[in-house]
Every structure is written in C-alpha cells, then in structure tokens.
N, C-alpha and C. Protein backbone atom coordinates (compact mmCIF):
# COMPACT_ATOMS: atom_id res chain seq x y z
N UNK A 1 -80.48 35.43 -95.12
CA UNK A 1 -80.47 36.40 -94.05
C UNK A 1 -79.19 37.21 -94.10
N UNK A 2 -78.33 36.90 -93.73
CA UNK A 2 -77.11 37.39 -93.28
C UNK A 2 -75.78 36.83 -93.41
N UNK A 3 -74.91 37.03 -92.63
CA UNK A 3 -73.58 36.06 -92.73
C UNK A 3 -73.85 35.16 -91.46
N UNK A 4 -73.34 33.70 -91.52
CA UNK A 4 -73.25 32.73 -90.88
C UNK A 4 -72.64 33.17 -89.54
N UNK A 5 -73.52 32.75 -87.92
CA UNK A 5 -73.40 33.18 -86.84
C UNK A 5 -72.00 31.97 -86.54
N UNK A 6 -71.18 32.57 -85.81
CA UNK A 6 -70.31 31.36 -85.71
C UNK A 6 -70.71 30.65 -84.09
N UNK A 7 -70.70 29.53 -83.93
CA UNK A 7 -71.03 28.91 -82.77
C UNK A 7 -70.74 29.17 -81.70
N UNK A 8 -69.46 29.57 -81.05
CA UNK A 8 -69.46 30.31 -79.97
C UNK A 8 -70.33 31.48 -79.57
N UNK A 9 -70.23 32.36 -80.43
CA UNK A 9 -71.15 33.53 -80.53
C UNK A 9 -73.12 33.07 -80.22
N UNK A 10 -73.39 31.78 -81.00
CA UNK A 10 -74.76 31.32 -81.05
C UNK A 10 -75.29 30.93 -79.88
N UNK A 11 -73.81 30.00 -78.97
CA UNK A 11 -73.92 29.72 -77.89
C UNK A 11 -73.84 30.74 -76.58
N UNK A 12 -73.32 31.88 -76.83
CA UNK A 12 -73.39 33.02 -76.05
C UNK A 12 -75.06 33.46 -76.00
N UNK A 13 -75.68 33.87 -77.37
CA UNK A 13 -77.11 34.44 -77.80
C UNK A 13 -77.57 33.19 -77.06
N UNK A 14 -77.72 32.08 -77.43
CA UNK A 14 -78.59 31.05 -76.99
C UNK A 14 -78.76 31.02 -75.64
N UNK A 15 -77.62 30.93 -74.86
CA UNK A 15 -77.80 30.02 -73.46
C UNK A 15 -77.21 31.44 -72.14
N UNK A 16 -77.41 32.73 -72.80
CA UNK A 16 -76.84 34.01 -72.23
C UNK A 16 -75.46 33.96 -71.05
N UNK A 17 -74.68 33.13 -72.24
CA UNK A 17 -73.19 32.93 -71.36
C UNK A 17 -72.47 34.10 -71.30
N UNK A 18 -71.87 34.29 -70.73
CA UNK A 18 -70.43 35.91 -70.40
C UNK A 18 -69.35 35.14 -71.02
N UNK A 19 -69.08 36.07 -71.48
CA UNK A 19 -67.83 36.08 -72.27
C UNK A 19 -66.52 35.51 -71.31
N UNK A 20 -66.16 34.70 -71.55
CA UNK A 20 -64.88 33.90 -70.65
C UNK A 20 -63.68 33.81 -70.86
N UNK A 21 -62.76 33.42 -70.59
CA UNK A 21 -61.26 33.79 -70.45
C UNK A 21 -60.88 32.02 -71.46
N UNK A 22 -59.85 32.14 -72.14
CA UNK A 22 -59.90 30.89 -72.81
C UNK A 22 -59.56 29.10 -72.18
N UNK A 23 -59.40 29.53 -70.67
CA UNK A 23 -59.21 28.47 -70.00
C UNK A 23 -60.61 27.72 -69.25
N UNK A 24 -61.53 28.70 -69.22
CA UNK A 24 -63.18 28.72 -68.59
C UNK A 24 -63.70 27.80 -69.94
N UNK A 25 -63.10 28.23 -71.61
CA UNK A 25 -63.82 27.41 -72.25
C UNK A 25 -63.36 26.32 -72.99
N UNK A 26 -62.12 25.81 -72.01
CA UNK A 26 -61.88 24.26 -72.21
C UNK A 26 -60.46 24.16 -72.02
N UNK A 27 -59.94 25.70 -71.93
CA UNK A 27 -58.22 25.21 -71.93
C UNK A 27 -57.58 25.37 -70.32
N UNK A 28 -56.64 24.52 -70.40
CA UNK A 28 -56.18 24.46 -69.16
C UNK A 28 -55.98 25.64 -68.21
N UNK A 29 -55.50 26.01 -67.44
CA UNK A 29 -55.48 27.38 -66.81
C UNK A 29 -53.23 27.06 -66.37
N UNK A 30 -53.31 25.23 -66.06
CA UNK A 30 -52.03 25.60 -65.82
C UNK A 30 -51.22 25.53 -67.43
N UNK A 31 -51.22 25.31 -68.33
CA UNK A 31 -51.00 25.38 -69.32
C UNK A 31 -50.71 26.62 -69.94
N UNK A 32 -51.52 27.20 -69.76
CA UNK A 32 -51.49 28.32 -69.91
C UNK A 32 -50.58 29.42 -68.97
N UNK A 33 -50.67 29.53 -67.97
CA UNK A 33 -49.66 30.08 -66.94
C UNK A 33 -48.04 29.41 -67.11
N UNK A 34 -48.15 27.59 -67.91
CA UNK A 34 -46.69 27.44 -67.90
C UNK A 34 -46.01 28.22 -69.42
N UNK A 35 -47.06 28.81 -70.58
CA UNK A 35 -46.69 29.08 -71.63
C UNK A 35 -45.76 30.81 -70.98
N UNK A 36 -47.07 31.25 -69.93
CA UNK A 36 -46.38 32.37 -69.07
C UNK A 36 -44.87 32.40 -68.92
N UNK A 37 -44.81 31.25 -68.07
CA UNK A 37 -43.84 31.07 -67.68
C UNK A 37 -42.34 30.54 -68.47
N UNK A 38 -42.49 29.89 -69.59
CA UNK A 38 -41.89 29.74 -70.72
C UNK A 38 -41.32 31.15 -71.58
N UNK A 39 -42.50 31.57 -71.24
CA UNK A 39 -42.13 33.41 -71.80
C UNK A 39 -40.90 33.95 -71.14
N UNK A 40 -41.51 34.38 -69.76
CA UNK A 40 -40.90 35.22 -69.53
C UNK A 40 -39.29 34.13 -68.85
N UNK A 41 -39.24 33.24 -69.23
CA UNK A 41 -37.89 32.56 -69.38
C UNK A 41 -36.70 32.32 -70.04
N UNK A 42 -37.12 33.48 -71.11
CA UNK A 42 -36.91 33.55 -72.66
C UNK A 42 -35.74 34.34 -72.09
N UNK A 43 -35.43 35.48 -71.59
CA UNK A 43 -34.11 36.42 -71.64
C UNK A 43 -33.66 36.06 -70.53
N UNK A 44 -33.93 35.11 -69.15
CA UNK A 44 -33.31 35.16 -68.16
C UNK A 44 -32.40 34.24 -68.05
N UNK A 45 -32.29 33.01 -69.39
CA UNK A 45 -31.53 32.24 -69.28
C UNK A 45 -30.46 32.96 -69.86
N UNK A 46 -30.32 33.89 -70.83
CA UNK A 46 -29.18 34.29 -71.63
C UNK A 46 -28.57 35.40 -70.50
N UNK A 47 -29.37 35.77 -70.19
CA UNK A 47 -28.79 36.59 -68.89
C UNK A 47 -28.15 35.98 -68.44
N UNK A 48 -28.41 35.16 -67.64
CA UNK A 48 -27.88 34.04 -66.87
C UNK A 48 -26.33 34.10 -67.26
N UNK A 49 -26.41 33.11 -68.60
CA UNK A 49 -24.59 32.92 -69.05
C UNK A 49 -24.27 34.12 -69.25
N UNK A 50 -24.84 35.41 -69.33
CA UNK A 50 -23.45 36.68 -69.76
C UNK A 50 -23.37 37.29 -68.58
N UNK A 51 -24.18 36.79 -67.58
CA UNK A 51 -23.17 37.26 -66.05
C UNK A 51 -22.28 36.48 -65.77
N UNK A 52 -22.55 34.79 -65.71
CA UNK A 52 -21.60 33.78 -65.67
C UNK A 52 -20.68 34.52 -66.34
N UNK A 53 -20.63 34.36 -67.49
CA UNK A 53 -19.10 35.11 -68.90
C UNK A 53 -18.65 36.37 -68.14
N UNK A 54 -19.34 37.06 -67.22
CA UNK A 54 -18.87 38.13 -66.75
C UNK A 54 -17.74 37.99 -65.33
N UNK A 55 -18.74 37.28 -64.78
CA UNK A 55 -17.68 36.98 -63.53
C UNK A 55 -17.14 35.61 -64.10
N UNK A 56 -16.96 34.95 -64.74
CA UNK A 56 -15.66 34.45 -65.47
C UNK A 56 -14.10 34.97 -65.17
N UNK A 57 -14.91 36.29 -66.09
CA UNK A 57 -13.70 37.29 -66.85
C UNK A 57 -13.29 38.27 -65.70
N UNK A 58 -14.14 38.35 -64.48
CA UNK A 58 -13.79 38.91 -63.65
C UNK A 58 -12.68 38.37 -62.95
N UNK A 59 -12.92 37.02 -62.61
CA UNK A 59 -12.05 36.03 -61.95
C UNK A 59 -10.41 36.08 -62.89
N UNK A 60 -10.59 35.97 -63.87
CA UNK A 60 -9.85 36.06 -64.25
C UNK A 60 -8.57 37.38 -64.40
N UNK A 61 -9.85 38.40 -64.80
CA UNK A 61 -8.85 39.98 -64.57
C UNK A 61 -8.02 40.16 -62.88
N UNK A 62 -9.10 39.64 -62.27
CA UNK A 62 -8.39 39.86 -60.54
C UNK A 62 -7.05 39.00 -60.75
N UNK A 63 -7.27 37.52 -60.90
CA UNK A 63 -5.83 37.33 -60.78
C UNK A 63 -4.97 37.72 -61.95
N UNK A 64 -5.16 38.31 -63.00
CA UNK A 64 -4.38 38.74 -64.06
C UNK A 64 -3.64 40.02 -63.21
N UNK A 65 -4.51 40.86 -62.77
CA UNK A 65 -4.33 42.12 -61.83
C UNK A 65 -2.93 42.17 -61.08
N UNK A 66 -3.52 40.73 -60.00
CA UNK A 66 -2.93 40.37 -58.49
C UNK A 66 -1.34 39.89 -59.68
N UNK A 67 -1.38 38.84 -60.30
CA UNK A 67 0.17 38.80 -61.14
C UNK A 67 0.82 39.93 -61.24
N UNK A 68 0.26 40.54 -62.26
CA UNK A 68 1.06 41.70 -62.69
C UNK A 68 1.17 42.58 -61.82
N UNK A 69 0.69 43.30 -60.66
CA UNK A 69 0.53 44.25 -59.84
C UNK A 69 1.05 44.08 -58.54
N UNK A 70 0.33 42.95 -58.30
CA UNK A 70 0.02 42.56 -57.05
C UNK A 70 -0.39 43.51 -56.27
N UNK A 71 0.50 44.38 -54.77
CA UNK A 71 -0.18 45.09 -54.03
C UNK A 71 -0.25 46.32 -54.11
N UNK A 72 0.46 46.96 -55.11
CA UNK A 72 1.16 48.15 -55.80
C UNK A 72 -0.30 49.03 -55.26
N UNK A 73 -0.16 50.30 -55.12
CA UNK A 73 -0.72 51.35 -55.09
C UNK A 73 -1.54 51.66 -56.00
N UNK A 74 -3.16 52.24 -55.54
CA UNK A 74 -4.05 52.23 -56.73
C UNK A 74 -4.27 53.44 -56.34
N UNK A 75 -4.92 54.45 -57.42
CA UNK A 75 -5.60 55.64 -57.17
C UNK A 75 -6.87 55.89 -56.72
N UNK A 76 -7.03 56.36 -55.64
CA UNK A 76 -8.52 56.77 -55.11
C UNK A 76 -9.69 56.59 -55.74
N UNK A 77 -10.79 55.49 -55.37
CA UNK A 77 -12.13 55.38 -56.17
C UNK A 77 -12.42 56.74 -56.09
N UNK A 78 -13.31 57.53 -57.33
CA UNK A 78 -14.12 58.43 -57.37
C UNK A 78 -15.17 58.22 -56.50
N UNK A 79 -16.18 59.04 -55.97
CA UNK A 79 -17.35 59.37 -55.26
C UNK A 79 -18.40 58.22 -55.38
N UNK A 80 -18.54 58.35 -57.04
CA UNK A 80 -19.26 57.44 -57.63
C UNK A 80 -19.67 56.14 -57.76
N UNK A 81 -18.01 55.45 -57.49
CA UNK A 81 -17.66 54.35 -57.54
C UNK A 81 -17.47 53.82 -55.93
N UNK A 82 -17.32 54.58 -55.13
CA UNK A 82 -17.54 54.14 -53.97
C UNK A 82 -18.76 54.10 -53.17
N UNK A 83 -19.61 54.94 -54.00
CA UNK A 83 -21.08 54.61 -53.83
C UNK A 83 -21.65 53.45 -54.12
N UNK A 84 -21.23 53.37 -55.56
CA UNK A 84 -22.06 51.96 -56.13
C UNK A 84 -21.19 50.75 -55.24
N UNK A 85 -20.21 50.84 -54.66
CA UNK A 85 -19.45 49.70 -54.13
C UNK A 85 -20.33 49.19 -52.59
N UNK A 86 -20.92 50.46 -51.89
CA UNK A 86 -21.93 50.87 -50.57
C UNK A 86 -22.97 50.06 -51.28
N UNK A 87 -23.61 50.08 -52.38
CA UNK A 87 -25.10 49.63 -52.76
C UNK A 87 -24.85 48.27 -53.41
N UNK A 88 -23.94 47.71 -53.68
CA UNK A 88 -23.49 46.48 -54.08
C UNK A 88 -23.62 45.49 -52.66
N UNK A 89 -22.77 46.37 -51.33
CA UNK A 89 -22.33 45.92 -50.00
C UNK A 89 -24.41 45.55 -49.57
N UNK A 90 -25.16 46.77 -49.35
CA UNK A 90 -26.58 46.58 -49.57
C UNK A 90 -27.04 45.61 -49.70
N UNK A 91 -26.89 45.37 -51.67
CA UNK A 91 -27.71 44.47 -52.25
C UNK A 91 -27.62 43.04 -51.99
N UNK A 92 -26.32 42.86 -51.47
CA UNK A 92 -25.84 41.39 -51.17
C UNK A 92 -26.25 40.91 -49.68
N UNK A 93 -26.17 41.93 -48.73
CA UNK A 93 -26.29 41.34 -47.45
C UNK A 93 -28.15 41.47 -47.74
N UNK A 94 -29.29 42.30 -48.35
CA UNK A 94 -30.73 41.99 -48.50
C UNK A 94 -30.89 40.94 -49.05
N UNK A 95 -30.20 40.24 -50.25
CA UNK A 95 -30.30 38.87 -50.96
C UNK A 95 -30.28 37.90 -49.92
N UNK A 96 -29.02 38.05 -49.08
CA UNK A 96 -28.37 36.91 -48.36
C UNK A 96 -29.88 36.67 -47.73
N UNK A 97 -30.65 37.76 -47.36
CA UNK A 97 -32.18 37.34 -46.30
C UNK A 97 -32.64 36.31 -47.00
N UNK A 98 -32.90 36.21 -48.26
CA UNK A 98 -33.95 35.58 -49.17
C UNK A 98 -33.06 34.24 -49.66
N UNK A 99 -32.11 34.44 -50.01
CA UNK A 99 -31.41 32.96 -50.48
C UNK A 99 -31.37 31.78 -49.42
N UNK A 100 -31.84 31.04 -49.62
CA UNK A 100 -31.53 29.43 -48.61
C UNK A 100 -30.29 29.01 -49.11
N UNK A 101 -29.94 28.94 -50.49
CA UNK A 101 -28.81 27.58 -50.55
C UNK A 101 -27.41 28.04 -50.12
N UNK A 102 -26.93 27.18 -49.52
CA UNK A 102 -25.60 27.36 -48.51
C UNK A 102 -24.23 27.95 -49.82
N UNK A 103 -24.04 27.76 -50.95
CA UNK A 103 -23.63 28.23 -51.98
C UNK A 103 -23.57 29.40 -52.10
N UNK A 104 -24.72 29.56 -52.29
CA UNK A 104 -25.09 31.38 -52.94
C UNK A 104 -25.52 32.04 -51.83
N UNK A 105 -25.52 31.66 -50.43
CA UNK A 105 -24.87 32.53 -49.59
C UNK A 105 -23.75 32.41 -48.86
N UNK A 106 -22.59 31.70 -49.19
CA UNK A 106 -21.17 32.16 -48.92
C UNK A 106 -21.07 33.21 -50.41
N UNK A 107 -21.27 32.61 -51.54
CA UNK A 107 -21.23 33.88 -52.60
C UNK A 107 -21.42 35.07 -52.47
N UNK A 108 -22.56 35.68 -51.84
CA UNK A 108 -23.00 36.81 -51.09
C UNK A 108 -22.44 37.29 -50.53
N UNK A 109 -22.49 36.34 -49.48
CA UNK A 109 -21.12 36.87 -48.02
C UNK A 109 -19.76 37.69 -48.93
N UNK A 110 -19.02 36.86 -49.70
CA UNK A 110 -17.89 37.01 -50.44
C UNK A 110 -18.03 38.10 -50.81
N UNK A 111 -19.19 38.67 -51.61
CA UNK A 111 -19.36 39.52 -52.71
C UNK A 111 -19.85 40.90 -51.53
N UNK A 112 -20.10 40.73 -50.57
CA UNK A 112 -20.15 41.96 -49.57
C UNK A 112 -18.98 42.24 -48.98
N UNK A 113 -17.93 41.26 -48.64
CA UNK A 113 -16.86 41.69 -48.21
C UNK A 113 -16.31 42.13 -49.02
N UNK A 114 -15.89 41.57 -50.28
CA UNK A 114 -15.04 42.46 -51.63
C UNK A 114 -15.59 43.74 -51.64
N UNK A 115 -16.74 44.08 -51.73
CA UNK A 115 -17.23 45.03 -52.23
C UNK A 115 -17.54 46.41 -50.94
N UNK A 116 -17.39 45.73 -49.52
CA UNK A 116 -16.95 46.54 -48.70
C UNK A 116 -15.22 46.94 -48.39
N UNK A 117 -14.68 45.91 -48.78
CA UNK A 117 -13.24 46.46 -48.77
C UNK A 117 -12.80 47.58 -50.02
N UNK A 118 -13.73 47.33 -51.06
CA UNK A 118 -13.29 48.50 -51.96
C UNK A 118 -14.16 49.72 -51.29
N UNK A 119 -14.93 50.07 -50.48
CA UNK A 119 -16.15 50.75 -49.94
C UNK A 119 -14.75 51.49 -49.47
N UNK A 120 -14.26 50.92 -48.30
CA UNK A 120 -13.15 51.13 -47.42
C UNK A 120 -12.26 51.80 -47.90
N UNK A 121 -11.54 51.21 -49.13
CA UNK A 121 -10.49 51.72 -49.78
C UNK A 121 -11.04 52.92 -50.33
N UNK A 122 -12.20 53.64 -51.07
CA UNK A 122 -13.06 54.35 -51.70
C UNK A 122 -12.97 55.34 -50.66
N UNK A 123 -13.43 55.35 -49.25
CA UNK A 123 -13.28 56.35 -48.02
C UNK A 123 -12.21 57.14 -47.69
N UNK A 124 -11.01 56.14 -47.89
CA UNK A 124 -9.55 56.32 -47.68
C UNK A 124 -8.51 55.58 -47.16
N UNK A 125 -9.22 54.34 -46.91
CA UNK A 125 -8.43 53.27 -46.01
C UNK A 125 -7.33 52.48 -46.67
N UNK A 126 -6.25 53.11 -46.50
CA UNK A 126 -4.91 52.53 -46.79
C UNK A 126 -4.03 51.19 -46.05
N UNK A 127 -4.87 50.26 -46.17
CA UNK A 127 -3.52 49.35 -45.91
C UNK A 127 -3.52 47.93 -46.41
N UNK A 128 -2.21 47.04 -45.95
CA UNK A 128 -1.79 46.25 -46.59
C UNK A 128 -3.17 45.25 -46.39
N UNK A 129 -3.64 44.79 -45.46
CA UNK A 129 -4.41 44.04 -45.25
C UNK A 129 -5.83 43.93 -45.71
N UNK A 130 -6.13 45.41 -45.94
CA UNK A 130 -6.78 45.81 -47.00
C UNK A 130 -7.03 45.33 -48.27
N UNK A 131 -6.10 46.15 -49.01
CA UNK A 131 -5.97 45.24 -50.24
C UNK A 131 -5.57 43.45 -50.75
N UNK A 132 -5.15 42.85 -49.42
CA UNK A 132 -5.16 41.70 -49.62
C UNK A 132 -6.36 40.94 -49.49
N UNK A 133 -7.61 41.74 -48.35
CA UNK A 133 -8.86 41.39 -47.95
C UNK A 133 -9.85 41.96 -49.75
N UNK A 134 -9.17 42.70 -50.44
CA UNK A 134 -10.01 43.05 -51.54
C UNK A 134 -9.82 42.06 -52.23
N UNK A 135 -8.67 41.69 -52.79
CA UNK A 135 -8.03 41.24 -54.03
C UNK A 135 -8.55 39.67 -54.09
N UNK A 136 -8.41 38.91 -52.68
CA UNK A 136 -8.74 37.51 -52.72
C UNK A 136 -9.95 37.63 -52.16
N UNK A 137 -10.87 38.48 -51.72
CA UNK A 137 -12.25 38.29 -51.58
C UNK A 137 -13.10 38.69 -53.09
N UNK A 138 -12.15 39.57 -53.89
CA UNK A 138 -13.08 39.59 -55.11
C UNK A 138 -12.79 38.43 -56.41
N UNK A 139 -11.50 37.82 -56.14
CA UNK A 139 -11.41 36.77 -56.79
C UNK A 139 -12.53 35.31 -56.22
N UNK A 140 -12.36 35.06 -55.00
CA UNK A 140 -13.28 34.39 -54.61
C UNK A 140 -14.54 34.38 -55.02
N UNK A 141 -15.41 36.25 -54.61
CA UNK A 141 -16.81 36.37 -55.29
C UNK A 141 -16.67 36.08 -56.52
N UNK A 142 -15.78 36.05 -57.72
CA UNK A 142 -16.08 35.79 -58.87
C UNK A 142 -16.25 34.85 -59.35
N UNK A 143 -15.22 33.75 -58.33
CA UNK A 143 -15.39 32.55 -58.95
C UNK A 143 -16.28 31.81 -58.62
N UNK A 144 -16.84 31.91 -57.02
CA UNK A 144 -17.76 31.24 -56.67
C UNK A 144 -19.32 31.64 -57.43
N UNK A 145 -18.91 32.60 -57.59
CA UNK A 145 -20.43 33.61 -58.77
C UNK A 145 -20.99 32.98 -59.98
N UNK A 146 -19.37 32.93 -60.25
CA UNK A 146 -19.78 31.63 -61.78
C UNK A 146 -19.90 30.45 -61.80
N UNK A 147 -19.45 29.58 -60.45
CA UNK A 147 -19.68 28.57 -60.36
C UNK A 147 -21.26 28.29 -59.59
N UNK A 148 -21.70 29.15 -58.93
CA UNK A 148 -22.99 29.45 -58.79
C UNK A 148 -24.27 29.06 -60.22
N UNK A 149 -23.82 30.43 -60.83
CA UNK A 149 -24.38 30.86 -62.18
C UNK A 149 -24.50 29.35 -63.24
N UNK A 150 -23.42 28.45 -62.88
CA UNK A 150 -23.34 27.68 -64.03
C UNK A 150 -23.97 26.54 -63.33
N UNK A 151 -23.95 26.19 -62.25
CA UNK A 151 -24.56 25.32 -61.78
C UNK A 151 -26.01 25.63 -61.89
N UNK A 152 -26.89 26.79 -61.92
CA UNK A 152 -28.10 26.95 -62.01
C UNK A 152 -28.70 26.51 -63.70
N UNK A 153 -27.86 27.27 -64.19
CA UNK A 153 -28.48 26.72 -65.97
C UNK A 153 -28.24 25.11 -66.31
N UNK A 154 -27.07 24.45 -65.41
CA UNK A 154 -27.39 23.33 -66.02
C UNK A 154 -28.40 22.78 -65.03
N UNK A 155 -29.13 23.16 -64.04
CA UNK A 155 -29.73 22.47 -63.66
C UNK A 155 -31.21 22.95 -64.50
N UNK A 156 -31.22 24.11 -64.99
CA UNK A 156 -32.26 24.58 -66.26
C UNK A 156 -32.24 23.39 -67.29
N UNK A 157 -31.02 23.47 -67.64
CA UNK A 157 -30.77 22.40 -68.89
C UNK A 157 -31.42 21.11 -68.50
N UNK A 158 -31.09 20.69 -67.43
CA UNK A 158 -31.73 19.32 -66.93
C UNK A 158 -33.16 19.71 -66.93
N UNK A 159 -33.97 19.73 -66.23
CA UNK A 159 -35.47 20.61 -66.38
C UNK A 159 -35.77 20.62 -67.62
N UNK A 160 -35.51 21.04 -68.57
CA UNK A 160 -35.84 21.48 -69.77
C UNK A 160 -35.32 20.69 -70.95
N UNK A 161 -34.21 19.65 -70.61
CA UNK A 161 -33.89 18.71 -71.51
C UNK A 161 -33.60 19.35 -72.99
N UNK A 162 -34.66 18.99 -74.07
CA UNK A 162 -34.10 19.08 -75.50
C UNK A 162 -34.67 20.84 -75.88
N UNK A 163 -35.80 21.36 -74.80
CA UNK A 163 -36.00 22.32 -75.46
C UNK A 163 -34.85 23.73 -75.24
N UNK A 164 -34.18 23.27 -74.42
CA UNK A 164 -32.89 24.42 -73.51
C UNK A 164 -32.20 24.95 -75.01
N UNK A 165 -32.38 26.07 -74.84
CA UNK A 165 -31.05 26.96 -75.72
C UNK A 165 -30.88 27.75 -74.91
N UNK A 166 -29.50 28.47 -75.34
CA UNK A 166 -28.93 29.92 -74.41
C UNK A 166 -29.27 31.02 -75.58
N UNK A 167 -29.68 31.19 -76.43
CA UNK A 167 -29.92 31.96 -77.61
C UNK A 167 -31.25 31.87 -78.00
C-alpha cells in the first residue's frame, strides 16, 4: 500500500480521538509546568548574584565615599537623576505592599529613604542632616540588599541541592 501508519495517528483514525496536548496522552501536566518552571529559572538566579555583586559594591563605594569625603559638598543631581531617584522612592514603597518578610521590608523602607533623601538633595535641599540621612541610609539599603539577595539563593541552593549553578 503505502508507508507504515504510525500508531498514534491509527489510534486517532480508529477511535476519532482530537488531537491532545502531551500531558492528556500520558505525561504529567505537573511535570511538565515544573520543566516550565526550571526554564524560566534559568537567568533569574544569575540575576540574582549580579545584583547581590552590585549592592555589594555599592556598600562598599558608600563607605569608601563617606572615608574619603565624608560630608564635603556634592554637585546638584541633574533632572534626570532626580527623577529616577522619585521612581526608585515609587518602586520601593509599591513592593513594600506585596513583600511579607520582615527583612525585605526594612530593606525597602531603607532603600526609599536613601533614595528620597537623594530626591531631596536633587530638588535643592541643602543640609547637614541631609546628607548624613543619605549616606547611612544608602549604606544600610546596600547592605541589607545583599544580605537579602544572598540569603534568597542560598535558600535556592538548598531547594535545588546538586542541580544549583549560578552560570
């Protein structure tokens, strides 16, 4: 006759089945949603450590800053930068709605006050108390950020045991 009908196909002609999704014809459905989920887990862990590495290095530049500088006079944020400092202030107090753990919302908290005291300073607000409310509220957000950040991947790492890479 022809070329050999393959059995799925025979069993479709035979018994007038619809064409099904590969979990309808025997495979798991959560299995499948955890391979999903395995996926799209793939860049958020590496993310993960190069914000950690970021506010690291943040923590670190602030007090490198606060040494060498300390309260010395800075030049006026641009427009720009005092915008994004307004949408930072935003993004942290909308998170704070959604976060439960008592951690990563003092982190928040932190990271809205730093980021409203540079808002402040960005407007024109000159003073001492100021910059002391910047300097140790953005060292704080940084460190608590990364200690945040690092506490989440190893608790990935735990979860995930031997299959965990950051790469």
């Amino acid at each position: 006759m022809g070329k050999p009908v393959s059995v799925n196909f025979a069993l479709l002609v035979t018994f007038g089945m619809q064409r099904r999704t590969p979990w309808h014809l025997g495979g798991d459905r959560r299995s499948i949603m955890k391979v999903r989920e395995e996926k799209s887990g793939v860049l958020l862990v590496p993310a993960i450590a190069l914000l950690a590495l970021g506010c690291a290095a943040g923590a670190v530049w602030t007090a490198y800053w606060w040494l060498l500088f300390g309260l010395t006079p800075r030049p006026p944020l641009p427009p720009l930068q005092t915008a994004l400092r307004v949408s930072i202030v935003l993004a942290a107090l909308i998170l704070l709605r959604f976060r439960r753990d008592p951690m990563e919302r003092i982190t928040l908290v932190f990271t809205a006050i730093a980021a409203g005291a540079s808002a402040l300073f960005g407007f024109g607000l000159r003073s001492t108390a100021n910059d002391v409310v910047r300097l140790l509220f953005h060292l704080l957000a940084y460190g608590l950020a990364t200690f945040v950040l690092l506490r989440w991947l190893m608790a990935k790492w735990r979860n995930q045991g031997e299959k965990f890479t950051l790469w």
